[in-house]
Protein backbone atom coordinates (compact mmCIF):
# COMPACT_ATOMS: atom_id res chain seq x y z
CA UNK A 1 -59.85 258.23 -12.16
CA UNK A 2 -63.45 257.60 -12.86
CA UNK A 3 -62.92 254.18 -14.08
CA UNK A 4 -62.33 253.04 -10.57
CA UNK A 5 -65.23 255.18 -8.96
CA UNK A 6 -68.10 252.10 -9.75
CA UNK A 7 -69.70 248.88 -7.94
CA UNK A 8 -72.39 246.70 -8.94
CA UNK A 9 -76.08 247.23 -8.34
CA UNK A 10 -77.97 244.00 -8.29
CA UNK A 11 -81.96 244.18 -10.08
CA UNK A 12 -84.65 243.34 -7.52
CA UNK A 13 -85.06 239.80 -7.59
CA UNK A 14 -82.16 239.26 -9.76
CA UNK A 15 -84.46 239.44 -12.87
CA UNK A 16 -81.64 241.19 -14.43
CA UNK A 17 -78.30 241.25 -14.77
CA UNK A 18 -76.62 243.85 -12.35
CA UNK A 19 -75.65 247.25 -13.06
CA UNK A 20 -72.56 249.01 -13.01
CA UNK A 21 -72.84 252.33 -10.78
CA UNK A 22 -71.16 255.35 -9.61
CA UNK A 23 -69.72 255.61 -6.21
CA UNK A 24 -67.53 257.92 -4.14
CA UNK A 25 -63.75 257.34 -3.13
CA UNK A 26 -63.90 256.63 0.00
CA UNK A 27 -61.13 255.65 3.11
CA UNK A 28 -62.46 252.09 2.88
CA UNK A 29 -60.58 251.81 -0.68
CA UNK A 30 -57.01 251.93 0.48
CA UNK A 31 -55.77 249.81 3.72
CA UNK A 32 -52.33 250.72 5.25
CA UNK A 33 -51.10 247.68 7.16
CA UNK A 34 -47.71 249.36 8.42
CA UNK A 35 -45.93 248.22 10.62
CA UNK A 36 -47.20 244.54 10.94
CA UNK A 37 -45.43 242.66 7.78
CA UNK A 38 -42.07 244.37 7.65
CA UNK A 39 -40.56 241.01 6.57
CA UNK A 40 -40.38 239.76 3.13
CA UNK A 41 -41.84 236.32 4.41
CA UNK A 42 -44.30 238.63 6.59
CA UNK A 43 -45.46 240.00 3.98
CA UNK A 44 -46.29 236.63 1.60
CA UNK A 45 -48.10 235.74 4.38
CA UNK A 46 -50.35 238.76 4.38
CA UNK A 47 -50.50 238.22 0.76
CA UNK A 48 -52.13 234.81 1.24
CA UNK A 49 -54.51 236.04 3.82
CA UNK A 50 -55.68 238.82 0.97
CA UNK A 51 -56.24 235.54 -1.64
CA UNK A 52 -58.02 233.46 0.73
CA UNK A 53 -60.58 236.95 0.98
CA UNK A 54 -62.77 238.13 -1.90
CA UNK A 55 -64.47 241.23 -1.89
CA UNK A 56 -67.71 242.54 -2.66
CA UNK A 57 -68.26 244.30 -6.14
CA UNK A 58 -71.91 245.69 -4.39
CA UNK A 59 -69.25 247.60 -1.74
CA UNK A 60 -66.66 247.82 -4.34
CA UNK A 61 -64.92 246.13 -7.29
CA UNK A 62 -61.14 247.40 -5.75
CA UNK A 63 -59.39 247.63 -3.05
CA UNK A 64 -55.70 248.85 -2.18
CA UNK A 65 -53.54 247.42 0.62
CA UNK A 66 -50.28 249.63 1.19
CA UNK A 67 -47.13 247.51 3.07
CA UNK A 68 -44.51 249.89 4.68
CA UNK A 69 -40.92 249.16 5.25
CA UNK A 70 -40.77 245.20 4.26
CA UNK A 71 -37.21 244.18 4.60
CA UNK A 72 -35.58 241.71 2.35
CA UNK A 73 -37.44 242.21 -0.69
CA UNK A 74 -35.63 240.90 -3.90
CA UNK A 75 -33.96 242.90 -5.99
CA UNK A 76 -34.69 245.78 -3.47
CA UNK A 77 -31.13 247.41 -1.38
CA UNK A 78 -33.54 249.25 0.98
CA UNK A 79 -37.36 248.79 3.11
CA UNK A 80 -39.50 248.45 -0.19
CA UNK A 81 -43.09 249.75 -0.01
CA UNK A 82 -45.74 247.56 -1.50
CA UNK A 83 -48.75 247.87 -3.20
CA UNK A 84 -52.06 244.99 -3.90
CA UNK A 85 -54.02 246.11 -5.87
CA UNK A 86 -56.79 243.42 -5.07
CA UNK A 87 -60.04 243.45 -7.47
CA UNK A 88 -63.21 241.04 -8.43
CA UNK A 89 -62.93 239.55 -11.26
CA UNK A 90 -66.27 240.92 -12.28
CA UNK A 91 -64.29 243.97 -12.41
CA UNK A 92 -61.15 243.42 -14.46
CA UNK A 93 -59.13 240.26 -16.34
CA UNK A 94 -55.19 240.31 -15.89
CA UNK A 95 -54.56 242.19 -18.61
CA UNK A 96 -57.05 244.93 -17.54
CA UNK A 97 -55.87 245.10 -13.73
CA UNK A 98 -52.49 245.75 -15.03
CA UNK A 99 -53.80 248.98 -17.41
CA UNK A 100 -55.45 250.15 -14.40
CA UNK A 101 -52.03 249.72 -12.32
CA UNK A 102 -50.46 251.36 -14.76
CA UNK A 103 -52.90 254.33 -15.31
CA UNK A 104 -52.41 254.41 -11.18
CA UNK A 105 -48.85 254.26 -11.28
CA UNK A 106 -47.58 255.11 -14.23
CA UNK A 107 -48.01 257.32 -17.25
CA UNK A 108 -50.74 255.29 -19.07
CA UNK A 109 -54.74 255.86 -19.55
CA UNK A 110 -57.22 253.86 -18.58
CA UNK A 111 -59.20 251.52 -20.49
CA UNK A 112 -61.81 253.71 -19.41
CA UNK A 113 -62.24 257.29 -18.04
CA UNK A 114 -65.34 257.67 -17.02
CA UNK A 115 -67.54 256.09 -14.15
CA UNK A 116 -70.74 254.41 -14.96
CA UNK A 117 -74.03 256.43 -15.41
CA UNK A 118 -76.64 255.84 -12.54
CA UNK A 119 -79.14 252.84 -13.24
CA UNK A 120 -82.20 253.34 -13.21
CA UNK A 121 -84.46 253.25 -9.96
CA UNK A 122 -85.57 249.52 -8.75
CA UNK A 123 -89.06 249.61 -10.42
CA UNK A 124 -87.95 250.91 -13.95
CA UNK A 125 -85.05 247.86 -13.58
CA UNK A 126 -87.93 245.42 -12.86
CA UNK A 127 -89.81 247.00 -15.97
CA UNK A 128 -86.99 246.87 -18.10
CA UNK A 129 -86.04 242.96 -16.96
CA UNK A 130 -89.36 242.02 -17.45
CA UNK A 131 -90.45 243.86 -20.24
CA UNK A 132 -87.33 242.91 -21.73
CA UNK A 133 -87.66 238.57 -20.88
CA UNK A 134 -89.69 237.31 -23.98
CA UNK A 135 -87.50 239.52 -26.49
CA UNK A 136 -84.36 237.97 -24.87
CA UNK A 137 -85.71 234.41 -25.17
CA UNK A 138 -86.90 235.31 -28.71
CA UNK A 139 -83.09 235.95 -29.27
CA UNK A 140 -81.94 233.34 -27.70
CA UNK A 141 -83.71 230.79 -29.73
CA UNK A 142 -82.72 232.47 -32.63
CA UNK A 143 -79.15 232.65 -31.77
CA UNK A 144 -79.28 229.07 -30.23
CA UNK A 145 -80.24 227.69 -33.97
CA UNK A 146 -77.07 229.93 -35.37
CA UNK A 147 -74.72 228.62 -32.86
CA UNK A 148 -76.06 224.96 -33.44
CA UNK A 149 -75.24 225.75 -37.26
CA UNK A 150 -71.37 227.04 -36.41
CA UNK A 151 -71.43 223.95 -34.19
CA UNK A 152 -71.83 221.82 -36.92
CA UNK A 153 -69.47 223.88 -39.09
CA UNK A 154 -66.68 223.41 -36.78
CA UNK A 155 -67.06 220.26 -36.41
CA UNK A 156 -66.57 219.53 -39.94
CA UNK A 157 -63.83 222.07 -40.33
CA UNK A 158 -62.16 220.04 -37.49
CA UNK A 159 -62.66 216.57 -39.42
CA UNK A 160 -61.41 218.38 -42.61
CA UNK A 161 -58.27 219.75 -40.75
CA UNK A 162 -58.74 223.33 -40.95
CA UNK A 163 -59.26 223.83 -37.48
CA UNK A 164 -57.05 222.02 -34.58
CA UNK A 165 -59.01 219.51 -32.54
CA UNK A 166 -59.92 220.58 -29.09
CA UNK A 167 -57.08 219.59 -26.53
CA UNK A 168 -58.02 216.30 -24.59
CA UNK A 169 -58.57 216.17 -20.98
CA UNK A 170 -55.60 215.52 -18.69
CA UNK A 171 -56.30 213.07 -15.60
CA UNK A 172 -56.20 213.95 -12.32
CA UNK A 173 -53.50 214.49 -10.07
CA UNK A 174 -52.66 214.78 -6.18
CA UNK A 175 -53.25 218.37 -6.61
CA UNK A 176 -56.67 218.68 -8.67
CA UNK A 177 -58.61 218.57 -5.48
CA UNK A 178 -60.33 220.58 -2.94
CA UNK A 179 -58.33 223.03 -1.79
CA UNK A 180 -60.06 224.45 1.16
CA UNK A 181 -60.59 227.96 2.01
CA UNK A 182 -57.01 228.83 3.13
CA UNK A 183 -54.44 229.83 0.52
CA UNK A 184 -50.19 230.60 0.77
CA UNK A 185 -48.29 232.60 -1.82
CA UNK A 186 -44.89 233.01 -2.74
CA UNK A 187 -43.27 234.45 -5.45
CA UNK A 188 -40.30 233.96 -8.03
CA UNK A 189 -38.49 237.03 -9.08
CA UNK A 190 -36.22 236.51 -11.98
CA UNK A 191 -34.27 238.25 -14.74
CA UNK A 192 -36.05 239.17 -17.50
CA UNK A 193 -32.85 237.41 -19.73
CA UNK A 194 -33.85 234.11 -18.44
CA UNK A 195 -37.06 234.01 -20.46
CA UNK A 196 -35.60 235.36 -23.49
CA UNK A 197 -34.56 232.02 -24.59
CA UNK A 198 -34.19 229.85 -27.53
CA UNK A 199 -36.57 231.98 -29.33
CA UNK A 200 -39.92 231.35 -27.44
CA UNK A 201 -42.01 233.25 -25.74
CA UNK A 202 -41.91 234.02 -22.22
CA UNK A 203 -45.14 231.99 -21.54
CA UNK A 204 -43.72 228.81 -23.28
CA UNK A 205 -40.32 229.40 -21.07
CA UNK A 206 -42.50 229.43 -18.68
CA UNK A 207 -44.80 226.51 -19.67
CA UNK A 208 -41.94 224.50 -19.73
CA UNK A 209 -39.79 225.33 -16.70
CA UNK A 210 -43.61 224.63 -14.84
CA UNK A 211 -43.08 220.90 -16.88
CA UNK A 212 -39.51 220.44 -15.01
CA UNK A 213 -41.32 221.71 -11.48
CA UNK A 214 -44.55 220.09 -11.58
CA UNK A 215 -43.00 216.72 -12.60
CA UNK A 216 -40.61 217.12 -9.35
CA UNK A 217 -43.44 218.06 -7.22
CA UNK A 218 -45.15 214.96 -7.87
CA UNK A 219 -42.13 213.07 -7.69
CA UNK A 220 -41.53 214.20 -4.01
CA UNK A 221 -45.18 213.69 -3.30
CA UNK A 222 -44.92 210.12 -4.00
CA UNK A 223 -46.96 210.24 -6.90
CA UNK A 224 -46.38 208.64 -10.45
CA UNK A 225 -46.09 211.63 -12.90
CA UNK A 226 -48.45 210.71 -15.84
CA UNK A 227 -47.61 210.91 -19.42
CA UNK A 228 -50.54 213.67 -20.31
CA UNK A 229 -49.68 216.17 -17.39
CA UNK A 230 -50.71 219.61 -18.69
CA UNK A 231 -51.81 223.04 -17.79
CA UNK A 232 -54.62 225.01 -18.17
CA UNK A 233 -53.66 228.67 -19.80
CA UNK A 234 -55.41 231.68 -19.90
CA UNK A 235 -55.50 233.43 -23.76
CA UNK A 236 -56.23 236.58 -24.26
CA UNK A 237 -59.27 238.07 -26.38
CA UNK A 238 -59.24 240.66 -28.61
CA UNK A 239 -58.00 243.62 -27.17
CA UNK A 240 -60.12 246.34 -29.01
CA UNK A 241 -62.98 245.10 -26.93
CA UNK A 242 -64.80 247.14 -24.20
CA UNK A 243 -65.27 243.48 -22.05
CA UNK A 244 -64.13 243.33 -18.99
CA UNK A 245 -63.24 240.58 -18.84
CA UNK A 246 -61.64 238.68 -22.57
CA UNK A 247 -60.08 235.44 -22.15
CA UNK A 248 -60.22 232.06 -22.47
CA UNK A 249 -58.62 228.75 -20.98
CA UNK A 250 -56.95 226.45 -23.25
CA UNK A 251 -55.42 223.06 -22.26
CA UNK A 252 -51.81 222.52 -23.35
CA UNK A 253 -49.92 219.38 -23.20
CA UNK A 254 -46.87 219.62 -20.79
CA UNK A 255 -44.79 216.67 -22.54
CA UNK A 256 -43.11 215.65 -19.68
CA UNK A 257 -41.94 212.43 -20.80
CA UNK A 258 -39.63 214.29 -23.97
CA UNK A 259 -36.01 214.44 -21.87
CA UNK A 260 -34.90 216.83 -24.11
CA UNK A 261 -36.26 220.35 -22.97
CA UNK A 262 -34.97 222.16 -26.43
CA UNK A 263 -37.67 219.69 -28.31
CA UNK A 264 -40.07 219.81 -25.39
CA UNK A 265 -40.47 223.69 -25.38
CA UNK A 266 -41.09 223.24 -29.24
CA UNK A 267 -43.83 220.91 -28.79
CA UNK A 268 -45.20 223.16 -26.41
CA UNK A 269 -44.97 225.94 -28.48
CA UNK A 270 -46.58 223.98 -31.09
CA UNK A 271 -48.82 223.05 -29.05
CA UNK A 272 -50.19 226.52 -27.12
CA UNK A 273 -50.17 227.67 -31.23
CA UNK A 274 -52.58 224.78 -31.86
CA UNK A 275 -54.79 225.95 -28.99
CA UNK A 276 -54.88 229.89 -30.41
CA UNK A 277 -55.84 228.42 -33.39
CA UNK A 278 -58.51 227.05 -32.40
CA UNK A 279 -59.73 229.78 -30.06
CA UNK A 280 -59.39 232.29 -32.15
CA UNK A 281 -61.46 230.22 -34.81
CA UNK A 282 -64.75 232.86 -35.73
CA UNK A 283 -66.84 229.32 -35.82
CA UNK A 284 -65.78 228.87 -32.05
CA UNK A 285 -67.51 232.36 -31.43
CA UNK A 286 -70.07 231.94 -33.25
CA UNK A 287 -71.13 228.37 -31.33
CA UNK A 288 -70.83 230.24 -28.06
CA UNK A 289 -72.31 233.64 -29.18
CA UNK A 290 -75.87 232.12 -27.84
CA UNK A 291 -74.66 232.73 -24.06
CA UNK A 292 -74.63 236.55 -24.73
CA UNK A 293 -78.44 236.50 -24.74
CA UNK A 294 -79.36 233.43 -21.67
CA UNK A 295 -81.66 235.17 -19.47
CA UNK A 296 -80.28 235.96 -15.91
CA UNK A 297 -83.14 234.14 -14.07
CA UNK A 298 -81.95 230.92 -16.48
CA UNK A 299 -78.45 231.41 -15.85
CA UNK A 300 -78.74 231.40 -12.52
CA UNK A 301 -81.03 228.81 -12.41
CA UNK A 302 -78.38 226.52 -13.58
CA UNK A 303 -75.31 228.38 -11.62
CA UNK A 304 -77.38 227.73 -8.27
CA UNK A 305 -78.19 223.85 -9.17
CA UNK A 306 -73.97 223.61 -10.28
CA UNK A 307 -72.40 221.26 -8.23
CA UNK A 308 -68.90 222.31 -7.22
CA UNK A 309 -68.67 218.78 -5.25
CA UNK A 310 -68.86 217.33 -7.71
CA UNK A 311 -65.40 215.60 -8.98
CA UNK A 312 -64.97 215.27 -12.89
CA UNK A 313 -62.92 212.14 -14.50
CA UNK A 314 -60.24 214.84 -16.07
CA UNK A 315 -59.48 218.64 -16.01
CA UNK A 316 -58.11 220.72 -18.49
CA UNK A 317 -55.13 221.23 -16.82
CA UNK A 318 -53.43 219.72 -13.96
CA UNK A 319 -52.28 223.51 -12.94
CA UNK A 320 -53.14 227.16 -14.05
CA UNK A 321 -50.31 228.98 -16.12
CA UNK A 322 -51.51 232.56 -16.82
CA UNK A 323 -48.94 235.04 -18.59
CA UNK A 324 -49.53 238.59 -18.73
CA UNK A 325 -46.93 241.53 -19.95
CA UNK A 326 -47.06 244.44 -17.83
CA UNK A 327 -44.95 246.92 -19.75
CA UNK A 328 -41.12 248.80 -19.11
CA UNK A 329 -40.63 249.57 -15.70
CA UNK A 330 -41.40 253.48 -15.82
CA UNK A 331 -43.84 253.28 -13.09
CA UNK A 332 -42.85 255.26 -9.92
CA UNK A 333 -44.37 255.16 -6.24
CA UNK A 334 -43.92 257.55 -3.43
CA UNK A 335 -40.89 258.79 -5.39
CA UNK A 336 -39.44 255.61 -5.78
CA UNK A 337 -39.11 253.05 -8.88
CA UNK A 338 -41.71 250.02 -9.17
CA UNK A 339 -38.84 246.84 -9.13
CA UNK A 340 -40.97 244.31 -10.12
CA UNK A 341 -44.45 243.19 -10.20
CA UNK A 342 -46.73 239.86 -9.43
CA UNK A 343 -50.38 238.32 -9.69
CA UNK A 344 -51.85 235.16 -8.06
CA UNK A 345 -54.62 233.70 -10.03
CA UNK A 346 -57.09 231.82 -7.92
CA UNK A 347 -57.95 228.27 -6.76
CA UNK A 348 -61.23 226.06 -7.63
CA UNK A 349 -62.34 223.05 -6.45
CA UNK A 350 -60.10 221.17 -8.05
CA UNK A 351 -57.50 223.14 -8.86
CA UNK A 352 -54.67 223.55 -5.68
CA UNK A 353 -51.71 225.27 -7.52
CA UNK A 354 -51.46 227.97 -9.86
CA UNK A 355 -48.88 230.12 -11.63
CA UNK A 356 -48.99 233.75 -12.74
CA UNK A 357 -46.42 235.17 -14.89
CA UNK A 358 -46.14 238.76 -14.86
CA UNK A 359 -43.07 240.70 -16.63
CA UNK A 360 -42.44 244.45 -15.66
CA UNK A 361 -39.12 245.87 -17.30
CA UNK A 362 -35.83 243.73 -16.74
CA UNK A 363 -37.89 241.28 -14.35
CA UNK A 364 -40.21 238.24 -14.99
CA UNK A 365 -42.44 237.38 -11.77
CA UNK A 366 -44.10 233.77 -11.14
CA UNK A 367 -46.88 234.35 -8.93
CA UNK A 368 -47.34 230.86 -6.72
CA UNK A 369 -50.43 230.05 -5.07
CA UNK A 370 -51.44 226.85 -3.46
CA UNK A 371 -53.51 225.69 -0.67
CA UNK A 372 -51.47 224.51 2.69
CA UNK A 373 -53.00 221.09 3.21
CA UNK A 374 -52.06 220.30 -0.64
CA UNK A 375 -48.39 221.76 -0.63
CA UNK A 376 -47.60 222.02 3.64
CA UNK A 377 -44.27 223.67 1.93
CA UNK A 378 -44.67 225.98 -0.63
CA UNK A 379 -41.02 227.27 -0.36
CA UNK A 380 -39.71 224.18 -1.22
CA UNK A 381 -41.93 223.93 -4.92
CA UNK A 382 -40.95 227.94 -5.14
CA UNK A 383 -37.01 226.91 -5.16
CA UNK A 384 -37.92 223.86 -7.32
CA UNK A 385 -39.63 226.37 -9.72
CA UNK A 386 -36.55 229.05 -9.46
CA UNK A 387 -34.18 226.11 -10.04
CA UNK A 388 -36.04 224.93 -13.33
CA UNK A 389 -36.45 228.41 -14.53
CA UNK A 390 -32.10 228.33 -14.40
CA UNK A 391 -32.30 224.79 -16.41
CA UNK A 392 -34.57 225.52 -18.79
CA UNK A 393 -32.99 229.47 -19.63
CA UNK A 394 -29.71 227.61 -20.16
CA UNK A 395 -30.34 224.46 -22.23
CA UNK A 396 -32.32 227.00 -24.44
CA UNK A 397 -29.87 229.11 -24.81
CA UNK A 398 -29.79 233.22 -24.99
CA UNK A 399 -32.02 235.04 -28.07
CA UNK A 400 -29.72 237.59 -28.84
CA UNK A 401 -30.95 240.91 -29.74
CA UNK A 402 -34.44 240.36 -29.63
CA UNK A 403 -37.00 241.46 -26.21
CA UNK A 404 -39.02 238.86 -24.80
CA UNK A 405 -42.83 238.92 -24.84
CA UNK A 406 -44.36 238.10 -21.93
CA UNK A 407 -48.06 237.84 -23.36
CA UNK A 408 -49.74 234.82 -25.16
């Protein structure tokens, strides 16, 4: 598949922003760790060795580890065999990675079919970045007054009503710190039918069986649970896009003092609505449409001078909730069916636990990961988080007759 037959090629001096170009399959790509994690618990805990690693986009953008004969796997009545796809995010969003798995795995294309085109050679990219620097700048000012403009548009359309207000910052937790460089994984595997329920979404079943978790985490921690507890989500872009990466991260209210969880998941429907609203606002893209023409010497100007020490008063969430829908469950391996199917979106410096929600035929997956000297048992928050799942599925109540959707 040429898609996957690519890495990045930085510009001399990194006058430029990097290339994409073509590179040979090669053994490197796919890792076969049999036999050393034939355990289900073995292999989590190869799976949070993998997240604790990145790997280079220059090398390449991929990389896929193959697990023999694990034992125990849910859902699974014999030694499953499983496959990590593991990829920079330079390289593919969620909801990317998952077209690729299933152009791998399955029946479906890929987003793209054909690799890059060679760049050109070192001294025509220094040309090109330098001859190219004043007309960028000349855009960017012009661009820069534009965005200003929408600024100032949506800012009145926000007074006026027509556009939701931006979601206010939630404060700070036990687990919006540093997380340090090792990471643990562990994941939920649940019926599909318990996120069909009371006519939501999957992501605000999920959103609000996190609520239930998260305010019992923090419970057992010791820790008073505050009133604005929220968490940040990943939205999806417009699909018809050729980005590689299309999201953005909204803040959504968690409402964890409403007992109730039928009105709860309401208001955080209403809620995660508010947010699309806003994000999908053409004013919104219009005040950011100014980045697409920074200058990579600028941007990395500031990028290198970014503190990521640096501790802010609130976050936008006190935990990551992303939600992607990975299609039926016709995808086949080694001549057996693909069960179910996970992600683990990553850590930052203040940020120690996240959730990834991933649905693949009859099954909805919560992807856990956390760092060990936050949550010294993650087990314990992944039966917590199995447990509220169960609650929330049956004070909701079934939604008869129609599929759940697993996406934003």
């Amino acid at each position: 598949m040429g898609e996957l037959r690519c890495r990045i090629r930085d510009v001399p001096g990194n006058l430029d922003y990097p290339y994409w170009e073509p590179r040979d399959f090669s053994d490197d790509l796919v890792v076969d760790h049999r036999p050393t994690y034939s355990s289900w618990s073995g292999l989590q805990s190869a799976l949070g060795s993998l997240v604790s690693t990145s790997i280079d986009p220059r090398v390449s953008p991929w990389q896929l580890h193959v697990f023999r004969g694990v034992r125990g796997a849910p859902r699974c009545d014999r030694d499953a065999l499983v496959v990590v796809l593991q990829v920079s995010h330079a390289f593919a969003d969620g909801r990317r990675a998952s077209a690729l798995a299933r152009a791998l795995f399955g029946l479906g294309d890929p987003p793209f079919t054909n690799a890059p085109e060679p760049p050109p050679r070192p001294p025509a990219m220094l040309a090109r970045a330098l001859l190219g620097l004043p007309v960028r700048i000349v855009r960017l000012i012009a661009q820069g007054r534009r965005a200003a403009a929408a600024n100032r548009a949506l800012e009145q359309a926000t007074t006026a009503g027509q556009v939701p207000a931006p979601a206010a910052g939630r404060p700070l937790v036990g687990l919006n710190v540093d997380p340090g460089a090792e990471r643990v994984v562990r994941m939920v595997v649940c019926p599909a039918e318990e996120f069909r329920a009371g006519d939501h979404t999957v992501t605000v079943v999920a959103l609000t069986a996190v609520s239930v978790a998260l305010s019992r985490l923090l419970a057992v921690r010791g820790e008073n649970v505050p009133d604005a507890l929220g968490a940040e989500v990943t939205v999806a872009g417009d699909a018809s896009g050729t980005a590689r990466n299309n999201y953005r991260n909204a803040g959504v209210e968690l409402f964890v003092t409403e007992p109730d969880l039928r009105v709860r998941a309401e208001r955080i429907a209403g809620e995660l609505a508010r947010r699309r609203a806003r994000l999908s606002s053409p004013l919104l893209a219009q005040r950011d449409s100014a980045n697409d023409f920074v200058p990579a010497p600028l941007l990395r100007f500031g990028v290198d001078r970014y503190s990521l020490d640096a501790i802010p008063e609130t976050v936008t969430g006190n935990t990551v909730v992303s939600s992607v829908n990975r299609g039926p469950a016709d995808l086949a391996l080694a001549g057996g069916p693909v069960v179910f199917s996970a992600g683990f979106p990553g850590l930052s410096p203040v940020m120690s636990l996240t959730h990834g929600v991933y649905g693949l035929g009859d099954t909805v997956t919560i992807g856990v990961t956390a760092s060990p000297r936050v949550i010294p048992n993650l087990d314990d928050y992944g039966q917590t988080l199995r447990e509220a799942v169960a609650e929330v599925s049956a004070t909701l109540g079934p939604r008869a007759g129609v599929q759940g959707d697993t996406g934003l």
